[in-house]
C-alpha atoms as a PDB file:
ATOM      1  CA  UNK A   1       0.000   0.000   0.000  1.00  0.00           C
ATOM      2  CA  UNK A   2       2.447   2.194   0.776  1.00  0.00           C
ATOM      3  CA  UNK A   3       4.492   1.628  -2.573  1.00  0.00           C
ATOM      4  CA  UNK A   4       1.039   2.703  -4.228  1.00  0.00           C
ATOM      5  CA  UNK A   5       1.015   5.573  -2.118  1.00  0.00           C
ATOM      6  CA  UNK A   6       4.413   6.465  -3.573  1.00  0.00           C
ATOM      7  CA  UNK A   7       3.361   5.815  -7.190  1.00  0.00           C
ATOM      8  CA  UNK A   8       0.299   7.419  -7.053  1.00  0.00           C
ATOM      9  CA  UNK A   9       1.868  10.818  -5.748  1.00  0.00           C
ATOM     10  CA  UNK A  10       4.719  10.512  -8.418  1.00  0.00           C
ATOM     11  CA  UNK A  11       2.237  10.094 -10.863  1.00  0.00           C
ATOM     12  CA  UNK A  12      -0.002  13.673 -10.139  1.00  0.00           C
ATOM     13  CA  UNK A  13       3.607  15.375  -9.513  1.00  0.00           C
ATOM     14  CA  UNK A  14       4.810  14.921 -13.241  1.00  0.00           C
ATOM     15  CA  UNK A  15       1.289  14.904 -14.514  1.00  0.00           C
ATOM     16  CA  UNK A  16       1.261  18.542 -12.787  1.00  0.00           C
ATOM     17  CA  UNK A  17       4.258  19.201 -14.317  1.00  0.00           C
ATOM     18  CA  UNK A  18       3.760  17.832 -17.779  1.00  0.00           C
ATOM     19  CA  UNK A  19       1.011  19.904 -17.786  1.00  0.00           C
ATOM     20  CA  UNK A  20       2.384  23.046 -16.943  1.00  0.00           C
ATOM     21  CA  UNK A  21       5.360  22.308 -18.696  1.00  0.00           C
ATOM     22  CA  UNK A  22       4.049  22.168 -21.754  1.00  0.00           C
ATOM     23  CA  UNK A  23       2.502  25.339 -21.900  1.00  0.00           C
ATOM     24  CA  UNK A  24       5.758  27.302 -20.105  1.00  0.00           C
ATOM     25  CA  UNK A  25       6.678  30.332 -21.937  1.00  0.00           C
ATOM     26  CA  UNK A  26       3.918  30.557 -23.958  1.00  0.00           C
ATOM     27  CA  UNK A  27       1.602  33.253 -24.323  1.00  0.00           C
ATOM     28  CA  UNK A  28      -1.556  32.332 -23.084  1.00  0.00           C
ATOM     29  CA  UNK A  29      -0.152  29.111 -20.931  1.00  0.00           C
ATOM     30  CA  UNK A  30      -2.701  26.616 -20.082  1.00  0.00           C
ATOM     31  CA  UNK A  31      -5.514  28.272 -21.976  1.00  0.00           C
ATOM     32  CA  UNK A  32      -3.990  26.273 -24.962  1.00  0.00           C
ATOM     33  CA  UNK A  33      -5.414  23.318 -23.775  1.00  0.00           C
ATOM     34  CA  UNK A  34      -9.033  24.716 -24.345  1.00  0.00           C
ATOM     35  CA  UNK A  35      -7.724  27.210 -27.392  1.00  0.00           C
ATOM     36  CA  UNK A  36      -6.455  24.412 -29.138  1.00  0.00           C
ATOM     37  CA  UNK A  37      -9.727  22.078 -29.178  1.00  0.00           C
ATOM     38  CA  UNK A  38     -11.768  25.165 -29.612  1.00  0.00           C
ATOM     39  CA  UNK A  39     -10.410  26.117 -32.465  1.00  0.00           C
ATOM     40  CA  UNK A  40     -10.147  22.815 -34.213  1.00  0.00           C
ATOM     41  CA  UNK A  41     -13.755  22.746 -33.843  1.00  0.00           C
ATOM     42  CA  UNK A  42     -14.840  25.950 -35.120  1.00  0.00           C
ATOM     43  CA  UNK A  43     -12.643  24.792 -38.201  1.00  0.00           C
ATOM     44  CA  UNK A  44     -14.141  21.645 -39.266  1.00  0.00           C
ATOM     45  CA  UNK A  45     -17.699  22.742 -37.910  1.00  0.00           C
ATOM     46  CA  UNK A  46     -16.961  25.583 -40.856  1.00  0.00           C
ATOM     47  CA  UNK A  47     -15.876  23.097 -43.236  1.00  0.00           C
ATOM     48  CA  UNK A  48     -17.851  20.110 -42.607  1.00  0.00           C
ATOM     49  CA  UNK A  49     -21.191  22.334 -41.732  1.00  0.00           C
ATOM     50  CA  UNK A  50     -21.442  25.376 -43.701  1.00  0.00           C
ATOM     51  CA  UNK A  51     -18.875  24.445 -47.118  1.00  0.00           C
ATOM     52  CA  UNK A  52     -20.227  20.743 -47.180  1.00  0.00           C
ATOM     53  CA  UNK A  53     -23.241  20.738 -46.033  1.00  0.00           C
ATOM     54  CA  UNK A  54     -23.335  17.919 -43.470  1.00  0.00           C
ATOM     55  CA  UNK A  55     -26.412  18.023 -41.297  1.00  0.00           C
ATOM     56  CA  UNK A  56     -26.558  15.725 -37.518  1.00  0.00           C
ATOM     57  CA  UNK A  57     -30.002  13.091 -37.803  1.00  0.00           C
ATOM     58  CA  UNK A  58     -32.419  14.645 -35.665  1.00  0.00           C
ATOM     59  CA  UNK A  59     -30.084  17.935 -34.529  1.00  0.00           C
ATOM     60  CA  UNK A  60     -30.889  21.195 -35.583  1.00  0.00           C
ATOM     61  CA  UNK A  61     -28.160  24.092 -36.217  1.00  0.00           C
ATOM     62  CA  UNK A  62     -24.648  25.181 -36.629  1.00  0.00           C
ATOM     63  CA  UNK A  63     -24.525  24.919 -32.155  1.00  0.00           C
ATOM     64  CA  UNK A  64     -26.577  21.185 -32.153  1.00  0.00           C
ATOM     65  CA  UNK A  65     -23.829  20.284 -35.104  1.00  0.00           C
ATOM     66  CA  UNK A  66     -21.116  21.494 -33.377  1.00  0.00           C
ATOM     67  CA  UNK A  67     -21.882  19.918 -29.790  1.00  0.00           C
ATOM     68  CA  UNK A  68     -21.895  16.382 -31.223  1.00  0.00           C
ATOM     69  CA  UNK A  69     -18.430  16.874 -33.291  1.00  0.00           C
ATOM     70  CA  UNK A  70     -16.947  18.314 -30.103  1.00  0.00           C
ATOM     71  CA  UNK A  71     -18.015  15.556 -27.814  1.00  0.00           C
ATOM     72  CA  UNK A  72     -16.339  12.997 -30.153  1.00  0.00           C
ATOM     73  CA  UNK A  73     -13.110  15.469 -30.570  1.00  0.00           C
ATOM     74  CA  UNK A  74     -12.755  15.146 -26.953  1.00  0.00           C
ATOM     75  CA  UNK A  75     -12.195  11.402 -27.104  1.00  0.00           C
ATOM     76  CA  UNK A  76     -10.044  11.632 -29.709  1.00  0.00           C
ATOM     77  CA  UNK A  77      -7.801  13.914 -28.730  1.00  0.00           C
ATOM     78  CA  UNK A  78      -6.943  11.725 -25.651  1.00  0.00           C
ATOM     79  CA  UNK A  79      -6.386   9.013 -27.991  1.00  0.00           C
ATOM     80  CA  UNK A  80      -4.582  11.109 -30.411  1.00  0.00           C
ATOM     81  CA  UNK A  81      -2.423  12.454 -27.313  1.00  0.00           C
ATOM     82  CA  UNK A  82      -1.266   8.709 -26.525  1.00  0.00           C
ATOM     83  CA  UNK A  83      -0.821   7.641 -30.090  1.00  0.00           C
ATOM     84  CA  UNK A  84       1.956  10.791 -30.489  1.00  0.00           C
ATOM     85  CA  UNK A  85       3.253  11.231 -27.416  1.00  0.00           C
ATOM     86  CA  UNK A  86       3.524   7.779 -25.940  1.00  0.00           C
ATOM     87  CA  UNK A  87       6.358   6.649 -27.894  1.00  0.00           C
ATOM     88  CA  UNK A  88       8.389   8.505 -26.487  1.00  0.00           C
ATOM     89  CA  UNK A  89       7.871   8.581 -22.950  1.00  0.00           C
ATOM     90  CA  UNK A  90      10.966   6.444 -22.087  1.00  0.00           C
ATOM     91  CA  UNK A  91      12.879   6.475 -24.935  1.00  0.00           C
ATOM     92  CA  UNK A  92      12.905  10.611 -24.212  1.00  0.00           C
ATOM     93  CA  UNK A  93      13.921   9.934 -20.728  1.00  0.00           C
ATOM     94  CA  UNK A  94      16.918   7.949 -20.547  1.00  0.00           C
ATOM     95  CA  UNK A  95      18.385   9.403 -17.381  1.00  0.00           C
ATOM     96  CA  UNK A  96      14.975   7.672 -15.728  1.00  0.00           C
ATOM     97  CA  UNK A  97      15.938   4.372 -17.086  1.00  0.00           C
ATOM     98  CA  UNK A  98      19.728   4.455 -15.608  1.00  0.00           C
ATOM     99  CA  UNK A  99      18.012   4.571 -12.426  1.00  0.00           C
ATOM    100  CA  UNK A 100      17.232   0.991 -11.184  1.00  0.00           C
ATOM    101  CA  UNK A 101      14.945   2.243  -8.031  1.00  0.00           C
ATOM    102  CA  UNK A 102      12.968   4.545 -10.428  1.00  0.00           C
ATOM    103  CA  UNK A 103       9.270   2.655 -11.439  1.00  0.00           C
ATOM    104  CA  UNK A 104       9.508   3.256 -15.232  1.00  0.00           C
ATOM    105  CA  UNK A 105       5.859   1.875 -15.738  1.00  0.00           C
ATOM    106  CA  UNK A 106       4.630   5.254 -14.226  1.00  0.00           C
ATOM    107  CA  UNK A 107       6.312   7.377 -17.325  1.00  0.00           C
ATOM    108  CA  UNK A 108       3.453   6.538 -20.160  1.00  0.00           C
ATOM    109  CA  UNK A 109       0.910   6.738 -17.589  1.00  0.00           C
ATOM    110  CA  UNK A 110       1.691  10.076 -17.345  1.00  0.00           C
ATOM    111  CA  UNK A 111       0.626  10.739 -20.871  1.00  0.00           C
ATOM    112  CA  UNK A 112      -2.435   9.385 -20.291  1.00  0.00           C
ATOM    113  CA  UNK A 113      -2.568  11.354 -16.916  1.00  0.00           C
ATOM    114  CA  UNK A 114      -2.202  14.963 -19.201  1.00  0.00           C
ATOM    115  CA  UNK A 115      -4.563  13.892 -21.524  1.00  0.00           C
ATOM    116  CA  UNK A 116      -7.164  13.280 -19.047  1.00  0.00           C
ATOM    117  CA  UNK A 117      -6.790  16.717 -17.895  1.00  0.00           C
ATOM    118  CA  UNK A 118      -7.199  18.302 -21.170  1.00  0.00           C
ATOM    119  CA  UNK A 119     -10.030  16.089 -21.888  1.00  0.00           C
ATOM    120  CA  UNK A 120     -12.033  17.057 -18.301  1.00  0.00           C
ATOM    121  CA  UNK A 121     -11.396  21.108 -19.396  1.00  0.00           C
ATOM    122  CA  UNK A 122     -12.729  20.124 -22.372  1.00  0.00           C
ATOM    123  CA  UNK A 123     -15.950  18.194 -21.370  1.00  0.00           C
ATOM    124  CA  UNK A 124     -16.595  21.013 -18.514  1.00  0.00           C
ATOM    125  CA  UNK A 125     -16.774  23.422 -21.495  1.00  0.00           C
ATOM    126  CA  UNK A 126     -18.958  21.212 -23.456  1.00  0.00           C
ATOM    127  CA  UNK A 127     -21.602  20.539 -20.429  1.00  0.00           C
ATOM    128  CA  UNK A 128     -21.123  25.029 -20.712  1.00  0.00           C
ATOM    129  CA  UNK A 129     -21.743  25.173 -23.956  1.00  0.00           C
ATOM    130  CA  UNK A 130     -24.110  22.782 -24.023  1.00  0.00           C
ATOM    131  CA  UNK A 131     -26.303  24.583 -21.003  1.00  0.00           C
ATOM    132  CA  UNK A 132     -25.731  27.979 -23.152  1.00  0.00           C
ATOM    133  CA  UNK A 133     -26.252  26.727 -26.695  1.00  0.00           C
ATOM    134  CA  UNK A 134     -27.884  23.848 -26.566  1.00  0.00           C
ATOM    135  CA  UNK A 135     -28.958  20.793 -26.943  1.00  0.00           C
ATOM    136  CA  UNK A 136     -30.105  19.938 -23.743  1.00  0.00           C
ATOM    137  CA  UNK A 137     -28.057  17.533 -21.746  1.00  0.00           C
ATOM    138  CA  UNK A 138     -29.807  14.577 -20.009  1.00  0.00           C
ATOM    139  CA  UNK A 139     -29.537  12.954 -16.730  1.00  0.00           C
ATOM    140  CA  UNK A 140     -27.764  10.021 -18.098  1.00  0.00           C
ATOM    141  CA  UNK A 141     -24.805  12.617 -18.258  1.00  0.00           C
ATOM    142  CA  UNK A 142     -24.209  11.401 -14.841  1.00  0.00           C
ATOM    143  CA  UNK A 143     -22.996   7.780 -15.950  1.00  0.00           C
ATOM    144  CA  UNK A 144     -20.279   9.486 -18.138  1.00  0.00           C
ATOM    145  CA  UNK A 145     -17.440   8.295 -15.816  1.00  0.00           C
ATOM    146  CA  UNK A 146     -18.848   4.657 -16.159  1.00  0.00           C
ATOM    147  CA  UNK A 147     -17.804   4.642 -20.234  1.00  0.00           C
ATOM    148  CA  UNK A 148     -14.539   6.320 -19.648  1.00  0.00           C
ATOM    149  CA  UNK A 149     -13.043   4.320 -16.990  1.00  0.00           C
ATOM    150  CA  UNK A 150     -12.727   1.373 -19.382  1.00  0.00           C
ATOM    151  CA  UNK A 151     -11.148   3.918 -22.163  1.00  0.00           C
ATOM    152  CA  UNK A 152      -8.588   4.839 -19.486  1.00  0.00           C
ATOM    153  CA  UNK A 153      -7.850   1.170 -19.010  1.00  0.00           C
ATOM    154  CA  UNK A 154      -7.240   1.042 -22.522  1.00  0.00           C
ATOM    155  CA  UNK A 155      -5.176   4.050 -23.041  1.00  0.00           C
ATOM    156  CA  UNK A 156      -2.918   2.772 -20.213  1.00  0.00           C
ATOM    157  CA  UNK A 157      -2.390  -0.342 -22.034  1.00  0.00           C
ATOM    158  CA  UNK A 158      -1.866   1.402 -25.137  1.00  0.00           C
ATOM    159  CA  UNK A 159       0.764   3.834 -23.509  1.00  0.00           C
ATOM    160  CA  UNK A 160       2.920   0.857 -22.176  1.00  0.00           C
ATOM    161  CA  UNK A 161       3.026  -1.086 -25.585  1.00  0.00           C
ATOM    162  CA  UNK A 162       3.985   2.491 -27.362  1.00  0.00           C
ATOM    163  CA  UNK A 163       6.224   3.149 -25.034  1.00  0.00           C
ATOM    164  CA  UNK A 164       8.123  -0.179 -24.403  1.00  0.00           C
ATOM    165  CA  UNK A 165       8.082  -0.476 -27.987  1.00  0.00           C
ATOM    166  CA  UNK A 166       9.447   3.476 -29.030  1.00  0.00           C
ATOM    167  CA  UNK A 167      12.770   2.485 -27.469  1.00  0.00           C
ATOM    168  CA  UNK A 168      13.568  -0.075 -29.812  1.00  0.00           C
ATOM    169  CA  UNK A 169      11.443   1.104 -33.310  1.00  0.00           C
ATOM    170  CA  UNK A 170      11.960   4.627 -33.452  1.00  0.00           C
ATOM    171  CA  UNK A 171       9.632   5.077 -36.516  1.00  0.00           C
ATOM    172  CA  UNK A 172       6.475   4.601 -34.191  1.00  0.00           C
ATOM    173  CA  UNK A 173       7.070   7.984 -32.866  1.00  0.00           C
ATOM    174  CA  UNK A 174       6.724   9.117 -36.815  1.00  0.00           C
ATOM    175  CA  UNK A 175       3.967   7.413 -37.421  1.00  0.00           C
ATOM    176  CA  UNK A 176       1.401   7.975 -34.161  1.00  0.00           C
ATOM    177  CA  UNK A 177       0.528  11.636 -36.104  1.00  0.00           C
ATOM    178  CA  UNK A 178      -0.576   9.164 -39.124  1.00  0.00           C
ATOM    179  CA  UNK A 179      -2.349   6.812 -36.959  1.00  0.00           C
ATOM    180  CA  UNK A 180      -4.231   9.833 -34.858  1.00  0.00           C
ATOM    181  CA  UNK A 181      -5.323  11.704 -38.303  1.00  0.00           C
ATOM    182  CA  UNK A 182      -6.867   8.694 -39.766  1.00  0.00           C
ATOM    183  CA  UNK A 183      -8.387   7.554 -36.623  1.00  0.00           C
ATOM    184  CA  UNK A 184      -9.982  11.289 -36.767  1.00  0.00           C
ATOM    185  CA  UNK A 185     -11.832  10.389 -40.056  1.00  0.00           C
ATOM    186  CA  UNK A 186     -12.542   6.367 -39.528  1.00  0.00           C
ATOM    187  CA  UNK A 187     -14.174   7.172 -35.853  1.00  0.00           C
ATOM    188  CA  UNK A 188     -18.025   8.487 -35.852  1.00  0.00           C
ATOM    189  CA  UNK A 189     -16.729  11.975 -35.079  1.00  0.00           C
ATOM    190  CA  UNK A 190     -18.003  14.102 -37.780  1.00  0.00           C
ATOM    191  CA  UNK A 191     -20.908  11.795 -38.768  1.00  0.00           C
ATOM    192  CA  UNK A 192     -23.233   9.109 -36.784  1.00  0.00           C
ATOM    193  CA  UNK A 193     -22.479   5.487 -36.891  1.00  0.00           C
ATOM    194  CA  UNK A 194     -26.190   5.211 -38.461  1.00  0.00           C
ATOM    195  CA  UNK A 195     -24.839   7.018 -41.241  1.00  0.00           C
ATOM    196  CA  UNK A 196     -22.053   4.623 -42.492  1.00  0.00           C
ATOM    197  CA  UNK A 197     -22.676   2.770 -45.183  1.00  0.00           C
ATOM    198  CA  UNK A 198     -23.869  -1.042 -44.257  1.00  0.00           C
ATOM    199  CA  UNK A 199     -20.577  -2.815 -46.586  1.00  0.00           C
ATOM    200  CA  UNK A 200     -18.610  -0.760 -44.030  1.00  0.00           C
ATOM    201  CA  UNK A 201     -20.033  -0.857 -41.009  1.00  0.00           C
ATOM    202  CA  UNK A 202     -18.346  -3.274 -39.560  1.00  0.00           C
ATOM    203  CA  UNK A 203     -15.331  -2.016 -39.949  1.00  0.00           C
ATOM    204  CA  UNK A 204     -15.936   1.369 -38.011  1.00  0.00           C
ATOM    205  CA  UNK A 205     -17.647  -0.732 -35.370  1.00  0.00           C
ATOM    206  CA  UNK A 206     -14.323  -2.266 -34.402  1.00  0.00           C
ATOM    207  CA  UNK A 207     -12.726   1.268 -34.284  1.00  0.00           C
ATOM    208  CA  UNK A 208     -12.117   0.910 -30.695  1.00  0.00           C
ATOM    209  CA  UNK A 209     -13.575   5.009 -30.473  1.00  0.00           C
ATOM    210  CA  UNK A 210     -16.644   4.059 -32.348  1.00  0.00           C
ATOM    211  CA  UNK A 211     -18.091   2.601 -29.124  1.00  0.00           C
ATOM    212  CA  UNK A 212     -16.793   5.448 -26.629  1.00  0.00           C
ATOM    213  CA  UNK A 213     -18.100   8.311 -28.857  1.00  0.00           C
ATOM    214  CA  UNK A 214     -21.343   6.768 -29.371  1.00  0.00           C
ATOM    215  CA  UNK A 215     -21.946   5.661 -25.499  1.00  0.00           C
ATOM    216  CA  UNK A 216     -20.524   9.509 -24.605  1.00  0.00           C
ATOM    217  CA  UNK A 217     -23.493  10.719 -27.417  1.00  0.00           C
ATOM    218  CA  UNK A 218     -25.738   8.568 -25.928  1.00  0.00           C
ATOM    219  CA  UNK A 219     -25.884   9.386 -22.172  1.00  0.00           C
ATOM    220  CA  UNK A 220     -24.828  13.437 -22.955  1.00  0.00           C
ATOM    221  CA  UNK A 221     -27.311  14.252 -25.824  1.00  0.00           C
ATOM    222  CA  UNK A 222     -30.579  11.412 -26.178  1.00  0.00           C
ATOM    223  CA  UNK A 223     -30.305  10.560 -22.674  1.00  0.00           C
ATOM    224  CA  UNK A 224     -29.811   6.441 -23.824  1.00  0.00           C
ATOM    225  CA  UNK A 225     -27.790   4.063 -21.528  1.00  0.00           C
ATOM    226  CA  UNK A 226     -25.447   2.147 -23.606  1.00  0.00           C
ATOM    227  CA  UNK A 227     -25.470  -1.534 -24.679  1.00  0.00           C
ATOM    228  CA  UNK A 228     -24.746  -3.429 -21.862  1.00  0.00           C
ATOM    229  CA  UNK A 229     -23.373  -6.254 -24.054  1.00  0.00           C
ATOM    230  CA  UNK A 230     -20.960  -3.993 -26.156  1.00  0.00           C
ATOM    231  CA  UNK A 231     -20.135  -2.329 -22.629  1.00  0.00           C
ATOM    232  CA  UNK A 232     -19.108  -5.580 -21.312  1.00  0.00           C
ATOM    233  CA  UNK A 233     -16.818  -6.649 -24.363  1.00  0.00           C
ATOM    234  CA  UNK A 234     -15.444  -3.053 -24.463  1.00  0.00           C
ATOM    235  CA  UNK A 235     -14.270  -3.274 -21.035  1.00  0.00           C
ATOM    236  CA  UNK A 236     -13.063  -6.809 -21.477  1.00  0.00           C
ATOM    237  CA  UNK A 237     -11.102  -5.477 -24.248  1.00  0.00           C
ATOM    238  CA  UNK A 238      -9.695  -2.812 -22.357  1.00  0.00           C
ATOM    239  CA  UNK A 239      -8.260  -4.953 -19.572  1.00  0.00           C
ATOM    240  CA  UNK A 240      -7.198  -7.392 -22.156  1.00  0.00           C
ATOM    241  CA  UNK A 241      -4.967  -5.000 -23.929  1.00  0.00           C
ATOM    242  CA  UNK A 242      -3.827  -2.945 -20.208  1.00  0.00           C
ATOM    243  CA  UNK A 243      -2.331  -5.918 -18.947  1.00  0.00           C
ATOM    244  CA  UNK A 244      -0.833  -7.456 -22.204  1.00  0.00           C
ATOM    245  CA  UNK A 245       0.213  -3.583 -22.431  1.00  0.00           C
ATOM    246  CA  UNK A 246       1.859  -3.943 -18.686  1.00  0.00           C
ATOM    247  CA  UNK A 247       3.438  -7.377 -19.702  1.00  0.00           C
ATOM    248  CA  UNK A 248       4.843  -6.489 -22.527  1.00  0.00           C
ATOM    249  CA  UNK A 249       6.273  -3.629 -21.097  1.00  0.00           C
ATOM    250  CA  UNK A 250       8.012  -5.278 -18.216  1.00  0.00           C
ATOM    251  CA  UNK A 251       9.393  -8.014 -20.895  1.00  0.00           C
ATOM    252  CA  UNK A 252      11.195  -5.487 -22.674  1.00  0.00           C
ATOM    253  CA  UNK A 253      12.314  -3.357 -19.745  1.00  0.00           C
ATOM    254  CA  UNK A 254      15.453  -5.170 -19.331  1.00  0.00           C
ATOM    255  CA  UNK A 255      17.238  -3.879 -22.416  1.00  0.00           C
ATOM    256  CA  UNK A 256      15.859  -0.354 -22.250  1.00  0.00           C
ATOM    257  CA  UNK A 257      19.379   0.675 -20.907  1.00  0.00           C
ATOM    258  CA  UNK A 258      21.098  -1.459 -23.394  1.00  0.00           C
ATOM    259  CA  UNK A 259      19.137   0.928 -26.549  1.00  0.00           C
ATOM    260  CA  UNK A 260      19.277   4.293 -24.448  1.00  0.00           C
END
């Protein structure tokens, strides 16, 4: 208990630092973290919205349009954080690894520990937004923390294969941009699964965002519990992949200092 006492303090004190870090120097600081999002948003609601044309089923306006792109956005950008940054959470710490009482495991969780943050400044403007603007939230908004928990899981696993794996195939830090861009455009972000095309379907089902963003959709905007039979294999999933995630990582912790 104690040693989890230790880790868990480590992990908020360079969470709280990445955080901060990131932003040192800059103009407007921490604000980016709700600049950035915002402005993404106001981008492709411009593009997608007013130059194409693309309407929500069953929302009304630019503000309904724009709700249900930015609760998907949300998710992804926690994803997206993992997918880029993750890679090199050890490999860009190598006076970490040279220290054999340090508990490397807690350097990608601290990825997924900043991207958490952004994501709750995010979803506290949305629930603004959405009180200002509209549409209405529903009471189901409550159960929110009940789909993300599992997507934490998941990130976490994530993070440790990434990581582990960024020390020894440097080109995964090149291509988690790739990976987060495409995952953008295959995920029901900017359209409803409903809308995709039957032939593929499937495919987007599998997206492992497709079920997040639709269960975040559901409790935020129509006030629908999610599937508790896709909730169950989602969250089976998750743990699957955070503890082959934690093995793998621990497998190939021993040569870290070799490659570094």
């Amino acid at each position: 208990m104690e040693r989890l006492n230790f880790r868990l303090e480590l992990l908020a004190g360079m969470v709280r630092r990445e955080v901060l870090g990131r932003y040192r120097g800059s103009l407007f600081g921490a604000a980016w973290s709700l600049v950035s999002p915002l402005l993404l948003l106001a981008v492709f609601t411009f593009a997608f919205h007013e130059l194409l044309g693309a309407r929500w089923p069953g929302v009304q306006g630019r503000a309904g349009f724009a709700m249900m792109v930015f609760a998907g956005m949300v998710l992804h950008g926690m994803l997206a954080e993992i997918l880029i940054r993750s890679p090199m959470a050890i490999a860009g710490q190598p006076n970490f690894v040279k220290k054999l009482v340090f508990p490397l495991t807690v350097l990608p969780l601290v990825t997924v520990g900043a991207a958490l943050v952004h994501a709750t400044v995010a979803l506290v403007v949305l629930v603004l937004a959405c009180l200002v603007l509209g549409p209405a939230l529903h009471w189901t908004a409550l159960l929110l923390p009940l789909v993300l928990m599992p997507y934490l899981v998941l990130l976490c696993g994530l993070a440790w294969i990434l990581a582990a794996l960024g020390v020894y195939v440097r080109d995964i830090a090149q291509l988690g941009g790739l990976v987060a861009t495409a995952m953008l455009f295959l995920s029901p972000i900017f359209y409803p699964l409903s809308s995709v095309p039957p032939s593929y379907a499937g495919i987007v089902a599998i997206n492992p965002l497709t079920f997040v963003v639709e269960a975040t959709r559901g409790l935020l905007f129509d006030g629908r519990l999610p599937d508790m039979a896709l909730a169950g294999g989602h969250s089976l999933a998750a743990l699957l992949v955070a503890l082959g995630g934690l093995m793998l990582f621990r497998r190939l912790r021993p040569g870290f200092g070799d490659v570094l």
